[in-house]
Each structure stands twice: as C-alpha cells, then as structure tokens.
N, C-alpha and C. Protein backbone atom coordinates (compact mmCIF):
# COMPACT_ATOMS: atom_id res chain seq x y z
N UNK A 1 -7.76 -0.48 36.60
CA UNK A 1 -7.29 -1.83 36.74
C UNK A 1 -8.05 -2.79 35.84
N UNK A 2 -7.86 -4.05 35.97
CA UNK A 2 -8.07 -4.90 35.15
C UNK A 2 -9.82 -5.16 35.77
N UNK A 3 -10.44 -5.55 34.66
CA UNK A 3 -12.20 -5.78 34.98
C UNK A 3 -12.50 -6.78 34.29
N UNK A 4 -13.13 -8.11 35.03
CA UNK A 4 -13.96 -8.64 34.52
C UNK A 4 -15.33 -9.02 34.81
N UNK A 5 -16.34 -9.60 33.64
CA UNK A 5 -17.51 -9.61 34.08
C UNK A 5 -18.30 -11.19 33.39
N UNK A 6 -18.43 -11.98 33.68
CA UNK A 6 -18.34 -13.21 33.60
C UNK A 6 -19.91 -14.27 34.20
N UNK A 7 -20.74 -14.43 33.16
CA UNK A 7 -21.94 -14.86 33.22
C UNK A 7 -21.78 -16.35 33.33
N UNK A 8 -22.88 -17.00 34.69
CA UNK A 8 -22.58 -18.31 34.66
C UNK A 8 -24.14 -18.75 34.67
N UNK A 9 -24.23 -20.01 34.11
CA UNK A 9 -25.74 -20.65 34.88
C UNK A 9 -26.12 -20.94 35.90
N UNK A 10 -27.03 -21.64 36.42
CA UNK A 10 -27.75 -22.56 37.03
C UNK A 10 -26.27 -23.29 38.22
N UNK A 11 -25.69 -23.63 37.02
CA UNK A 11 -25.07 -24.86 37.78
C UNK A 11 -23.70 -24.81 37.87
N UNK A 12 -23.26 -23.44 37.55
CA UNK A 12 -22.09 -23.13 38.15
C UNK A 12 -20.96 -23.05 36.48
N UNK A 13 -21.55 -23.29 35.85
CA UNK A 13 -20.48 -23.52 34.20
C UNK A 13 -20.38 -22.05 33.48
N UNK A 14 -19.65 -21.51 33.10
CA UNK A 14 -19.26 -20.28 32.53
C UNK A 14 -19.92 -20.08 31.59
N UNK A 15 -20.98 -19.52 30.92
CA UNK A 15 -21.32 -19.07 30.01
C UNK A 15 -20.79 -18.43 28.55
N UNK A 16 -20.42 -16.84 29.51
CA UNK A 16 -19.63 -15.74 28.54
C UNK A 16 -18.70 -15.17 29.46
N UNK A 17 -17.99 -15.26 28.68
CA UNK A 17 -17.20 -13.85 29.63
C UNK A 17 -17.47 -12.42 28.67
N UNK A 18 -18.21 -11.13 29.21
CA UNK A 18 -18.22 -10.52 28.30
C UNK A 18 -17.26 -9.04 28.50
N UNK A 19 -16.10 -9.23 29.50
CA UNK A 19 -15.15 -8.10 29.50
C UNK A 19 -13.84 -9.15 30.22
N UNK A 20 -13.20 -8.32 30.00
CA UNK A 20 -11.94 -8.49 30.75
C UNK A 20 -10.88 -7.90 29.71
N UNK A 21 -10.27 -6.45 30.66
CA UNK A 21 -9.84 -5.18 30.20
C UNK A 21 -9.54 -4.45 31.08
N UNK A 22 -8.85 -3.97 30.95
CA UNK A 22 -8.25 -2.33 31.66
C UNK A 22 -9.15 -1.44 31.60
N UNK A 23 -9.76 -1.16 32.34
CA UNK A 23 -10.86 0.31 32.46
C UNK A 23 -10.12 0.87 34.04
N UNK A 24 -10.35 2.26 33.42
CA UNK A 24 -10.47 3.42 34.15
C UNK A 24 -11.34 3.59 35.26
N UNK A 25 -11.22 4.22 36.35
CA UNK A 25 -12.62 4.24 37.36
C UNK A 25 -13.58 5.75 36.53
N UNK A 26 -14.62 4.81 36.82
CA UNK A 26 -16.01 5.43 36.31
C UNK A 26 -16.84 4.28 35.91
N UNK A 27 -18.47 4.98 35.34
CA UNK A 27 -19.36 4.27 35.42
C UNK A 27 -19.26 3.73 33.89
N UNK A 28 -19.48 2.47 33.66
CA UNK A 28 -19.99 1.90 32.69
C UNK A 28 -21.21 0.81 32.23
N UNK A 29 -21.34 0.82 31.49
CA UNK A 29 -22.69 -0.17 31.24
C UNK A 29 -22.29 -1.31 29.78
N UNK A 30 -22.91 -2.47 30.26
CA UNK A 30 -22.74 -3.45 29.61
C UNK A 30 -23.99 -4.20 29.21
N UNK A 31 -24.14 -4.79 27.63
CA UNK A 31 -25.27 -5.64 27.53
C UNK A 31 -25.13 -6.97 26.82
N UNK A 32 -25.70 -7.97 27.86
CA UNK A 32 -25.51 -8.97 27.48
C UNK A 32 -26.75 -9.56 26.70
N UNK A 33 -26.66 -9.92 25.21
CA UNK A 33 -27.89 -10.56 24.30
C UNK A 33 -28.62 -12.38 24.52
N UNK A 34 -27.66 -12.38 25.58
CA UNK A 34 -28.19 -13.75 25.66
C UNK A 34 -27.66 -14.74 24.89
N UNK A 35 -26.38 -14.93 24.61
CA UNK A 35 -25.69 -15.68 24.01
C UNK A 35 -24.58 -15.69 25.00
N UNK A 36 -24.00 -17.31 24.34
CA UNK A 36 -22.75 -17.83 25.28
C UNK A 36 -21.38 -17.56 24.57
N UNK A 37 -20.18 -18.07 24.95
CA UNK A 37 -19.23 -17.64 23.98
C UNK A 37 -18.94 -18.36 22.69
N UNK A 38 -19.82 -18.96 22.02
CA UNK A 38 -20.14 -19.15 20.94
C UNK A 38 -20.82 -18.39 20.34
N UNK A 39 -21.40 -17.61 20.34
CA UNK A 39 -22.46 -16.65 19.79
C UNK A 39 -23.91 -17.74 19.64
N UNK A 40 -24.26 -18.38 20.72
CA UNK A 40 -25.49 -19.37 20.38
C UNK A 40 -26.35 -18.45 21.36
N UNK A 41 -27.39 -18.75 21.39
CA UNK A 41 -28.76 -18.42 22.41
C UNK A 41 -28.42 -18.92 23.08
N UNK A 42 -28.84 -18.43 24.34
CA UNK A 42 -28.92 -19.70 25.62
C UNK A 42 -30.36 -19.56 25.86
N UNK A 43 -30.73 -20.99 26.61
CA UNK A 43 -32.27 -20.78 27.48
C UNK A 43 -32.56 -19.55 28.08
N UNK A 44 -33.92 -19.82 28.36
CA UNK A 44 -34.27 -18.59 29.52
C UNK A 44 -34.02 -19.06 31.10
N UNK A 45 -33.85 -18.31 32.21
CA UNK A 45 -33.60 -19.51 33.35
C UNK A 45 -32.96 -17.95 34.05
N UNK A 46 -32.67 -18.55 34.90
CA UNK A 46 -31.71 -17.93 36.38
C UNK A 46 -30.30 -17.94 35.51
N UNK A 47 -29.19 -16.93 35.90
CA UNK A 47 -28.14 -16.58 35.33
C UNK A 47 -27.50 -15.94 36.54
N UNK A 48 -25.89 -16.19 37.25
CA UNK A 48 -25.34 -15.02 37.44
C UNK A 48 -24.05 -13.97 36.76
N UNK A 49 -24.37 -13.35 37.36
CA UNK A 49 -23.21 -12.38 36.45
C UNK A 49 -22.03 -12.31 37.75
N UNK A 50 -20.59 -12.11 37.50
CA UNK A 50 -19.70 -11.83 38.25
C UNK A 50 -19.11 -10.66 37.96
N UNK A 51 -18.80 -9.73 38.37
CA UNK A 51 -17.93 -8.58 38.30
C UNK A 51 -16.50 -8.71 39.42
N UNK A 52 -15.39 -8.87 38.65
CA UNK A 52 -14.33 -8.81 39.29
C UNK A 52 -12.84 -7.90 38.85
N UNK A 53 -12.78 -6.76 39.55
CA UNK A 53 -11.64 -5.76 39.95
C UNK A 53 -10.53 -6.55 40.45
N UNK A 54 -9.43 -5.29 40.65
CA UNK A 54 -8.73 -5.49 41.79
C UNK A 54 -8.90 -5.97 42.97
N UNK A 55 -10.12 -5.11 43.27
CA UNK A 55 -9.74 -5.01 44.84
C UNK A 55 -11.65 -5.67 45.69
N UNK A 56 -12.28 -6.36 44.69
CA UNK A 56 -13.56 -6.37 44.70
C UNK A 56 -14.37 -7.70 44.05
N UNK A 57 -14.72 -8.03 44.67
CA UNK A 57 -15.90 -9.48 43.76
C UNK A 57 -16.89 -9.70 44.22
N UNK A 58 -17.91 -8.96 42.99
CA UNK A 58 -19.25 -9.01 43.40
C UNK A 58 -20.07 -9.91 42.67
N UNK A 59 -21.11 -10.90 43.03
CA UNK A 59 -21.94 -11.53 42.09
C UNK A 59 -23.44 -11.30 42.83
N UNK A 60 -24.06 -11.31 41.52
CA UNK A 60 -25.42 -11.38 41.59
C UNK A 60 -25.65 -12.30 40.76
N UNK A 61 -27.43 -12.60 40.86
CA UNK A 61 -28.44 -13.30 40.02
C UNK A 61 -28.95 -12.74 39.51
N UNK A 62 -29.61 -13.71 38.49
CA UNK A 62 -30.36 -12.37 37.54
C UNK A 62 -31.12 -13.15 36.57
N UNK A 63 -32.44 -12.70 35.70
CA UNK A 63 -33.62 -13.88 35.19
C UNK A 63 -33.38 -13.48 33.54
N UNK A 64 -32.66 -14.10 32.81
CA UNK A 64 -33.50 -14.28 31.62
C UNK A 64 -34.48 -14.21 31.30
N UNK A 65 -35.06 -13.38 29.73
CA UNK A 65 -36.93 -13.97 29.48
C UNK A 65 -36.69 -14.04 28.12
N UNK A 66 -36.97 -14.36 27.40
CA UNK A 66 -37.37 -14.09 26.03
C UNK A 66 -38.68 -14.39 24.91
C-alpha cells in the first residue's frame, strides 16, 4: 500500500516529506541528511518523524546533532 514518512519540527510545520509510494510489506530503511524540502540544512533540535500506511500512524521524536 501506499507509505508515507513525513518529518516535522518543534512546532508542528512539515519539514520533508521523504517517501510517499507504494511499497510492498517488508522491512525497509530510510535516511534522512538533515535537510528540508528544499535541500537546505535545518538546525539541530527535536524533530518528529511520521510514518503513515493504510491501516497505521505512527509518530515518534527524535534529536538532531551535528
């Protein structure tokens, strides 16, 4: 089904989106460089990531360093 995975800040504003696609079930891995959808840097700081399926929406937090 359709997957996305969608990085926000601090304060709730969208960052990147760095999938949204048709995948297959199985495991995959994704890396995000720390850029927004501009291709700029972002700060270092608190970040969450969203993962959203079909049938599923999960978010976590997560720390920048650089």
């Amino acid at each position: 089904g359709n997957v996305q995975i969608i990085i926000y800040d601090i304060l709730g504003r969208k960052v990147n989106e760095l999938i949204n696609e048709e995948k297959n079930t199985g495991k995959y891995s994704v890396t995000w460089y720390g850029k927004d959808n501009n291709d700029n840097n972002v700060s270092s700081g608190t970040y969450f990531y969203q993962i959203i399926s079909e049938n599923n929406i999960q978010t976590k937090k997560m720390v920048l360093l650089k």
